[in-house]
N, C-alpha and C. Protein backbone atom coordinates (compact mmCIF):
# COMPACT_ATOMS: atom_id res chain seq x y z
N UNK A 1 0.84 -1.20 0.00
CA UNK A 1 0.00 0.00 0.00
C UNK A 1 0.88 1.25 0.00
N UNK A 2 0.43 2.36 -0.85
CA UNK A 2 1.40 3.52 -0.95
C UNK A 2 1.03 4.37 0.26
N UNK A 3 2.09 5.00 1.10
CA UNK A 3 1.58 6.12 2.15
C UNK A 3 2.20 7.38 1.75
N UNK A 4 1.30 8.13 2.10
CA UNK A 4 1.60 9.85 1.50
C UNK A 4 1.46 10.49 2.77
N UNK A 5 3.19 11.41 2.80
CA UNK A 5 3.12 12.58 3.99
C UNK A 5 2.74 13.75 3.56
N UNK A 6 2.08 14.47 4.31
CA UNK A 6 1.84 15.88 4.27
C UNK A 6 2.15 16.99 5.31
N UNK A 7 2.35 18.15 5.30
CA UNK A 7 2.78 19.00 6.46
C UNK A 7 1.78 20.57 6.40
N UNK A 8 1.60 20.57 7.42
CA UNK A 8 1.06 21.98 6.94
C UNK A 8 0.90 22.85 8.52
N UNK A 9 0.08 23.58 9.10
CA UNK A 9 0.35 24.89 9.84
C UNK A 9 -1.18 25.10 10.48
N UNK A 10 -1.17 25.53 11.64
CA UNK A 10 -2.43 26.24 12.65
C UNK A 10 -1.48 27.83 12.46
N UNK A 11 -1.70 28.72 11.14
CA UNK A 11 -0.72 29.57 11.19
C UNK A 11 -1.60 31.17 12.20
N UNK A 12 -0.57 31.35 12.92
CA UNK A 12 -0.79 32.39 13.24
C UNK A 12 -0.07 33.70 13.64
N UNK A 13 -1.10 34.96 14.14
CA UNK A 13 -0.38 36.51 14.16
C UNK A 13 -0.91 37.12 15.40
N UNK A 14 0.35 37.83 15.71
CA UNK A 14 -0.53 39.13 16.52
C UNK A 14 0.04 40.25 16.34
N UNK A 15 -1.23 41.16 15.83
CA UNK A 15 -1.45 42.74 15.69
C UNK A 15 -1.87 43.40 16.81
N UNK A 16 -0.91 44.45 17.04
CA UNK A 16 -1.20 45.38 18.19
C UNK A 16 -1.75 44.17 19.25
N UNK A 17 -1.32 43.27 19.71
CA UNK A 17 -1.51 42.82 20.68
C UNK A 17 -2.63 42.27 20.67
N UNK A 18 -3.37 41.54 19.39
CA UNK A 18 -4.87 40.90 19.05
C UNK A 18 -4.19 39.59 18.26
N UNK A 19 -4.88 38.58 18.72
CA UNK A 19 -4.13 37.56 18.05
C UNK A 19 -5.03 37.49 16.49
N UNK A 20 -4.60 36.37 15.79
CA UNK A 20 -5.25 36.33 14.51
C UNK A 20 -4.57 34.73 14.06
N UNK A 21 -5.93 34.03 13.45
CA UNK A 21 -5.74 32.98 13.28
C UNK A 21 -5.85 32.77 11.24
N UNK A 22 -4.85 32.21 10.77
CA UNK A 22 -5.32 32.13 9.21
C UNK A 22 -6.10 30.71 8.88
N UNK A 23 -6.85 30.50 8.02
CA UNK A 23 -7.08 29.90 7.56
C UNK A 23 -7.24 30.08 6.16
N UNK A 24 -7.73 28.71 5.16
CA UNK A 24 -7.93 29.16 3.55
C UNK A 24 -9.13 28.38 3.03
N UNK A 25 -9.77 28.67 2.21
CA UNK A 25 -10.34 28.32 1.46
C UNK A 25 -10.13 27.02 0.75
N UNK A 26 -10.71 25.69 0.49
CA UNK A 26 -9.79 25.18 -0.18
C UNK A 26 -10.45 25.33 -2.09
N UNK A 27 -9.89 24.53 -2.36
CA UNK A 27 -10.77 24.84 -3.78
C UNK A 27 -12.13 24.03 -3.93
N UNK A 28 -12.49 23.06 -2.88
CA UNK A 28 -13.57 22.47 -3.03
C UNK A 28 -14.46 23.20 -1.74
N UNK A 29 -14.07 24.31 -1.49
CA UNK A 29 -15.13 25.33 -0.81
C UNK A 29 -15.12 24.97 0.29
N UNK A 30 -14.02 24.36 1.14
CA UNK A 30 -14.08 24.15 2.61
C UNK A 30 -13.16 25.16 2.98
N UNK A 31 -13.14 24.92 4.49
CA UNK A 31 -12.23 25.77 5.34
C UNK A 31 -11.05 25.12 5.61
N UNK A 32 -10.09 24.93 5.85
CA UNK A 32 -8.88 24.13 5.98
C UNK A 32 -7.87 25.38 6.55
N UNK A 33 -6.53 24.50 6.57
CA UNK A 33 -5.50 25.07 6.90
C UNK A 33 -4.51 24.91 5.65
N UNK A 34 -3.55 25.79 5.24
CA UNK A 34 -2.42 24.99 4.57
C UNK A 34 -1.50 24.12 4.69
N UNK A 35 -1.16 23.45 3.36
CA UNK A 35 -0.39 22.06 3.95
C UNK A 35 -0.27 21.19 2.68
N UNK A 36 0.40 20.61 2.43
CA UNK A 36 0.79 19.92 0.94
C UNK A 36 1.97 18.73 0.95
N UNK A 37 2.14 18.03 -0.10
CA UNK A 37 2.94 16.91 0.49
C UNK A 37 4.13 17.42 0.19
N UNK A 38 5.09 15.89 1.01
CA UNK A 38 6.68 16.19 1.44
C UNK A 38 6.72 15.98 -0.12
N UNK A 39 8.32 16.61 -0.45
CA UNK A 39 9.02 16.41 -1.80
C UNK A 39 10.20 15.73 -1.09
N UNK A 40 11.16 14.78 -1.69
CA UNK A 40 11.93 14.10 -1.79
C UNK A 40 13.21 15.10 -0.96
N UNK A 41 14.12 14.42 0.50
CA UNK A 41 15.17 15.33 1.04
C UNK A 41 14.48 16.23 1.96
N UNK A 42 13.28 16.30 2.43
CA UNK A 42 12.58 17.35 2.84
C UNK A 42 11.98 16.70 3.99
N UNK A 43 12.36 17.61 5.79
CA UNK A 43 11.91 16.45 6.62
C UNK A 43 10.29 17.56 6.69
N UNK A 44 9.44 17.11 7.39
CA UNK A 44 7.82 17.04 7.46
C UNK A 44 8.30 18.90 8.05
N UNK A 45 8.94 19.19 8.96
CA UNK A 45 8.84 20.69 9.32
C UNK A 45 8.86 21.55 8.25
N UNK A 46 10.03 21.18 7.26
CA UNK A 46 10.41 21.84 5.89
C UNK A 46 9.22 22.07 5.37
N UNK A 47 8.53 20.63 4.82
CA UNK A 47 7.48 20.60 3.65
C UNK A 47 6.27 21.57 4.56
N UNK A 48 6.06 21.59 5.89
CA UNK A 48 4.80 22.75 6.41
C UNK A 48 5.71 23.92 6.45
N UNK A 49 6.34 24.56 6.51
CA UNK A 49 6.54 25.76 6.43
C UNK A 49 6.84 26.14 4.53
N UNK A 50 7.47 25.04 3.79
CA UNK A 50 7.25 25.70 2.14
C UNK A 50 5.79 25.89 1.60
N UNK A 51 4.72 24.98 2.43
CA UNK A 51 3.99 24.88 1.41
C UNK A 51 2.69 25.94 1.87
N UNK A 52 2.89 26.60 3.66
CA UNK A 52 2.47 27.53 4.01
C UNK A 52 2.81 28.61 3.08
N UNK A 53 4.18 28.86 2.71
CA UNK A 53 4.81 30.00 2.26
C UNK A 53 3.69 29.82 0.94
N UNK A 54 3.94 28.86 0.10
CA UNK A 54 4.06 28.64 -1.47
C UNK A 54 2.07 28.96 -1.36
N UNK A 55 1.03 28.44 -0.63
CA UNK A 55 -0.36 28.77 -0.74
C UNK A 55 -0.49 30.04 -0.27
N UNK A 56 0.00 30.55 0.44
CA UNK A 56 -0.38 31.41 1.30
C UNK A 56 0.22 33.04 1.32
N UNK A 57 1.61 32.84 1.23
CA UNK A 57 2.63 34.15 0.82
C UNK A 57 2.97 34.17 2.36
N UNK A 58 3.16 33.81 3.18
CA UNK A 58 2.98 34.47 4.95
C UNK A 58 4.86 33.01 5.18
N UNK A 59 5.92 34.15 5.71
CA UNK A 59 7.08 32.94 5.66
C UNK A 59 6.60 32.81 7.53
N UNK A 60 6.61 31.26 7.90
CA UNK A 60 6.03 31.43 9.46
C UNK A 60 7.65 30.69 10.08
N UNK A 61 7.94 30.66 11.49
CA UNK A 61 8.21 29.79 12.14
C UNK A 61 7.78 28.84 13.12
N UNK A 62 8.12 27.75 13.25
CA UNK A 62 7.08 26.17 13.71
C UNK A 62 7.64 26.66 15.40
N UNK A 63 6.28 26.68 16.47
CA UNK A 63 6.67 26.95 17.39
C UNK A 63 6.74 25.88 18.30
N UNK A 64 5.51 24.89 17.62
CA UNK A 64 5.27 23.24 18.65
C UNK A 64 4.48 22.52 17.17
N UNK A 65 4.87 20.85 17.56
CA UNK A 65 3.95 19.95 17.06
C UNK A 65 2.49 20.51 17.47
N UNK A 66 1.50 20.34 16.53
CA UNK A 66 0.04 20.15 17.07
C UNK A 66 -1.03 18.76 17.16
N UNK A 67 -0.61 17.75 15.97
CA UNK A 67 -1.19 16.61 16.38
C UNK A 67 -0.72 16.28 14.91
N UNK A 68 -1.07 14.85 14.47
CA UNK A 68 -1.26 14.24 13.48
C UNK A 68 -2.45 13.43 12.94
N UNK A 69 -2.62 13.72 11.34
CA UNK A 69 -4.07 13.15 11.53
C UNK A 69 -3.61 12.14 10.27
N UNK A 70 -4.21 10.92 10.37
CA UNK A 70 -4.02 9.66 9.84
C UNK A 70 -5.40 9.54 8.78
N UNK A 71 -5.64 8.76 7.91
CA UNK A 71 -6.32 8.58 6.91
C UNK A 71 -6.43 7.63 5.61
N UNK A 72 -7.08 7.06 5.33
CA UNK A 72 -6.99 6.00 3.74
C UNK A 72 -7.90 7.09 2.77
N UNK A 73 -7.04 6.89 1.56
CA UNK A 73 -8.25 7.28 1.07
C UNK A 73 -7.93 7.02 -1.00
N UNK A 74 -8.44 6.84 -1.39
CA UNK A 74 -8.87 5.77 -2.91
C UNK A 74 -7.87 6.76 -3.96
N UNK A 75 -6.49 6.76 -4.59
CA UNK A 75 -6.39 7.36 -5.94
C UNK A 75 -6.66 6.61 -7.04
N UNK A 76 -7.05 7.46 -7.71
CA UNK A 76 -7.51 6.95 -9.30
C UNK A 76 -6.47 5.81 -9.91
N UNK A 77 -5.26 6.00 -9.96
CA UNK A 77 -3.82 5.41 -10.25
C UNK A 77 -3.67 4.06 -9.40
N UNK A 78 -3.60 4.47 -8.06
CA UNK A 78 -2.94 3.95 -7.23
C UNK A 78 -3.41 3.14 -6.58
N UNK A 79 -4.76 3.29 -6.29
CA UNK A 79 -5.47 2.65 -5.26
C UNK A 79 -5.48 3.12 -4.09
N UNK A 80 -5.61 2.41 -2.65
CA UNK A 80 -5.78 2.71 -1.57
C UNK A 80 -4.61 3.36 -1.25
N UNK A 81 -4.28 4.22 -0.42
CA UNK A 81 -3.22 5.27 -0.41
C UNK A 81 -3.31 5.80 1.50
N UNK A 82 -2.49 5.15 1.96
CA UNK A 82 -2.30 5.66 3.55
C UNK A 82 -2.09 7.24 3.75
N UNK A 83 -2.46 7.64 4.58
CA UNK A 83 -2.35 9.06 4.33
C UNK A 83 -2.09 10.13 5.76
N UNK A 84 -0.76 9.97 6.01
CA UNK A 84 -0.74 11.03 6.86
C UNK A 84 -0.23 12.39 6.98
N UNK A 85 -1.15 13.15 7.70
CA UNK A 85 -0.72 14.80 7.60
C UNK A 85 -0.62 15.38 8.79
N UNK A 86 0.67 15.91 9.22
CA UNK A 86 1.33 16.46 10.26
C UNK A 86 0.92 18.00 10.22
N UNK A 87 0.75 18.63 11.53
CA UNK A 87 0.52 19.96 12.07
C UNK A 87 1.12 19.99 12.82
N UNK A 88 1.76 21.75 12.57
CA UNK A 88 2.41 22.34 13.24
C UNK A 88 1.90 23.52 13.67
N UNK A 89 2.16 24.24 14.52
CA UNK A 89 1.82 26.02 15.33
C UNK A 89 2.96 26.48 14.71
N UNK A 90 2.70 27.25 13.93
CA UNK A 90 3.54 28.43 13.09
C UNK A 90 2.98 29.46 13.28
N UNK A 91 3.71 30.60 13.75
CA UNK A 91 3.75 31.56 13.87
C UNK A 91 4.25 32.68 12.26
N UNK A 92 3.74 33.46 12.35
CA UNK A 92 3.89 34.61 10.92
C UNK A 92 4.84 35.02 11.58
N UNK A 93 6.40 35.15 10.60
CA UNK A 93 7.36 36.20 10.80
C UNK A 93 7.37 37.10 9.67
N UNK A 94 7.08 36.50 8.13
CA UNK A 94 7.09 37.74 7.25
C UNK A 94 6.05 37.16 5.90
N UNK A 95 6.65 38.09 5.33
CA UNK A 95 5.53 37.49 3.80
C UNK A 95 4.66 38.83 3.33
N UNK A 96 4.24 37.96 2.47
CA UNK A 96 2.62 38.88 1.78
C UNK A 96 1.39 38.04 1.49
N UNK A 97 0.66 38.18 2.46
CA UNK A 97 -0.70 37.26 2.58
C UNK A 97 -1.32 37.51 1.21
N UNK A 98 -0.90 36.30 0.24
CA UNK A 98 -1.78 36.06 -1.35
C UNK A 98 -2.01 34.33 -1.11
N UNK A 99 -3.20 34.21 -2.17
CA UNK A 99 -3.44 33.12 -2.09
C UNK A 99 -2.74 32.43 -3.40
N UNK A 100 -2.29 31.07 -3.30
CA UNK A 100 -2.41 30.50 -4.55
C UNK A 100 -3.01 30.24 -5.53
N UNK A 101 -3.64 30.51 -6.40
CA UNK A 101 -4.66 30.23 -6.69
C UNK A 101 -4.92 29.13 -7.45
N UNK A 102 -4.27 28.40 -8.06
CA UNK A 102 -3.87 27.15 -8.44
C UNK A 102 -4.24 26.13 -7.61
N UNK A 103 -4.09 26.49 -6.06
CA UNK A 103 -4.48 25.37 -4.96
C UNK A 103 -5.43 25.77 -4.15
N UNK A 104 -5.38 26.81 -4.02
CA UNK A 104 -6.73 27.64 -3.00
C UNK A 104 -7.56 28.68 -3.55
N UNK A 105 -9.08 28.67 -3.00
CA UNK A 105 -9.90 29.77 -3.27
C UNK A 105 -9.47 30.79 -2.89
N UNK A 106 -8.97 30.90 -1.26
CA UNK A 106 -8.54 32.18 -0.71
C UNK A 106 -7.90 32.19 0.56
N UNK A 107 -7.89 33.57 1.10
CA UNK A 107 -6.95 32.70 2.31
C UNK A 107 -7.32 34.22 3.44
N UNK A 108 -7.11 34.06 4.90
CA UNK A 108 -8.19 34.99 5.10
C UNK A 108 -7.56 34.90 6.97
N UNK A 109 -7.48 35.89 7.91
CA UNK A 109 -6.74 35.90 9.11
C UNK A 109 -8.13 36.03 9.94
N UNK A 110 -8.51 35.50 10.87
CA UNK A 110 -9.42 35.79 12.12
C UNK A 110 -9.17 35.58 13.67
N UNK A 111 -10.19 36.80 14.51
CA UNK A 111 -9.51 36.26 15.39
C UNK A 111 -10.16 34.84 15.96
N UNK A 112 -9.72 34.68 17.15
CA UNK A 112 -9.66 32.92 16.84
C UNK A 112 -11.18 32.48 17.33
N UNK A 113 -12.25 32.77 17.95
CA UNK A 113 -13.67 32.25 18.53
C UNK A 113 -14.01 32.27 16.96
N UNK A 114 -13.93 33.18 15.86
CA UNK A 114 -13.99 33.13 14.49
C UNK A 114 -13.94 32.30 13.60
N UNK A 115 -12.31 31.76 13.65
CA UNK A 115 -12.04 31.04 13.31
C UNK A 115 -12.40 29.63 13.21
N UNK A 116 -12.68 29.64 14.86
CA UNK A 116 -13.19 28.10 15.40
C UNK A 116 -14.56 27.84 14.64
N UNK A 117 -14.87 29.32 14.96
CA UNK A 117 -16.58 28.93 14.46
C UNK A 117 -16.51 28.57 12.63
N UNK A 118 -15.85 29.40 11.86
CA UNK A 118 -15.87 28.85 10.43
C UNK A 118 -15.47 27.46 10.23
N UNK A 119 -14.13 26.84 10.92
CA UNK A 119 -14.00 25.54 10.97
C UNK A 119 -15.30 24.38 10.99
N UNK A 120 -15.94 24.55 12.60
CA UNK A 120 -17.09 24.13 12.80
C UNK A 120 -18.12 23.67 11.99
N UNK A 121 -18.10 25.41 11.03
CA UNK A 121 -19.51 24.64 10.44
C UNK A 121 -18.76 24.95 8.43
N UNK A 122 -17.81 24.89 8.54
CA UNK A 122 -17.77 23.98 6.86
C UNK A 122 -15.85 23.98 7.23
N UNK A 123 -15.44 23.65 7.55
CA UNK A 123 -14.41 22.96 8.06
C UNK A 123 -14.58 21.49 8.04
N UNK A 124 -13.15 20.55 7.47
CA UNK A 124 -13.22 19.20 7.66
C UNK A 124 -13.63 18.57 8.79
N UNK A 125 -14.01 17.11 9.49
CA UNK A 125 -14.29 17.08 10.58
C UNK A 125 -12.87 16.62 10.99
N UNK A 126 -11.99 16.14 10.64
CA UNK A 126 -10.86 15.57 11.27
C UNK A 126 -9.89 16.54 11.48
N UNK A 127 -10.15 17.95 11.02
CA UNK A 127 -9.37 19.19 11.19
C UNK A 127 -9.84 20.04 12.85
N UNK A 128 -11.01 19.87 12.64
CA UNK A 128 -11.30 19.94 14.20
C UNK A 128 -10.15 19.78 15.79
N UNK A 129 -10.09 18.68 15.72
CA UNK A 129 -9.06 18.68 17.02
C UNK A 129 -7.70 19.08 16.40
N UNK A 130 -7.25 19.74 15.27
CA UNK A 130 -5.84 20.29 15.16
C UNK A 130 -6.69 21.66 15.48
N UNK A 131 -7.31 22.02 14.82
CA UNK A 131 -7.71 23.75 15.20
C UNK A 131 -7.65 24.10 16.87
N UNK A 132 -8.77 22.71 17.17
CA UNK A 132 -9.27 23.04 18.99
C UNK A 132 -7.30 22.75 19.48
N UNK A 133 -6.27 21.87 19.26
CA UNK A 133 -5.53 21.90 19.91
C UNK A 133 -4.48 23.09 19.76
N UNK A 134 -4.64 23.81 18.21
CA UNK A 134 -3.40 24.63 18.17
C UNK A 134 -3.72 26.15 18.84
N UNK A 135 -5.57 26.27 19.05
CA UNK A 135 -5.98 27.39 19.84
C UNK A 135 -5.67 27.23 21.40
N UNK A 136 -5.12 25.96 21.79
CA UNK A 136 -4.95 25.68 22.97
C UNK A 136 -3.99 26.13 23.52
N UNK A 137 -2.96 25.37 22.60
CA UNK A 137 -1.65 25.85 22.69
C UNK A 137 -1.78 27.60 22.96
N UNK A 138 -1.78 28.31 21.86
CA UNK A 138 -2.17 29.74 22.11
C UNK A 138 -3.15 29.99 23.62
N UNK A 139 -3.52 29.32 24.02
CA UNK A 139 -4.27 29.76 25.69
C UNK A 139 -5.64 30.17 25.02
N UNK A 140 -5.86 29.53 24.12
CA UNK A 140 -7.85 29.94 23.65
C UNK A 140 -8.20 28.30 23.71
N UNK A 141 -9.36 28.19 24.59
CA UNK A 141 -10.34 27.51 24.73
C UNK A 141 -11.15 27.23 23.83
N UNK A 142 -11.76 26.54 23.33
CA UNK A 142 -12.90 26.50 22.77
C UNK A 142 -14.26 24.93 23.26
């Protein structure tokens, strides 16, 4: 069976002392986070902070693990395909918030009761406990 890694980010900011949580659009009209698979030489921290950069424009640094989420799921080619995708708490140090548009609808900063709530209700369900844990980390409840 083939397994596929992925890496991606609970990315976040604070303005004037207000935090701000990003999330994106994906192209099939959900809420997600960014995140894309490893390329070859590239350990799992690398591939979430390029592929934050490469959807998103925002360069972050990884402040903690946030969880890992495991998965099967059917390619056309390949067949059944193991599937895991690693999160990290990245923090925004620089950039220019654009979206890809090639991979994403859009991409968009809130603060975080916001955030939680867009997740919630068209957010993946298995994205859920990375959101609820990386707002944790940050000291937000939900």
């Amino acid at each position: 069976m083939r397994k596929e890694i992925s890496a991606g980010g609970v990315v976040f900011r604070r303005i004037g002392g207000q935090l701000e949580i990003q999330l994106i659009l994906d192209r099939y009209g959900k809420i997600s986070m960014a995140k894309g698979k490893m390329e070859p030489g590239e350990t799992v921290e690398q591939t979430a902070l390029r592929e934050i950069e490469e959807e998103t424009g925002i360069i972050g640094s990884i402040i903690s693990p946030v969880d890992i989420i495991k998965y099967m799921y059917n390619h056309p080619i390949h067949g059944q395909v193991q599937k895991e995708v690693h999160y990290y708490l990245v923090e925004a140090v620089g950039g220019s918030h654009r979206p890809q548009v090639e991979e994403i609808s859009g991409v968009a900063w809130y603060e975080p009761l916001e955030a939680w709530l867009r997740q919630d209700q068209n957010g993946y369900d298995n994205n859920d406990r990375i959101v609820r844990k990386g707002l944790s980390l940050l000291g937000i409840e939900v």
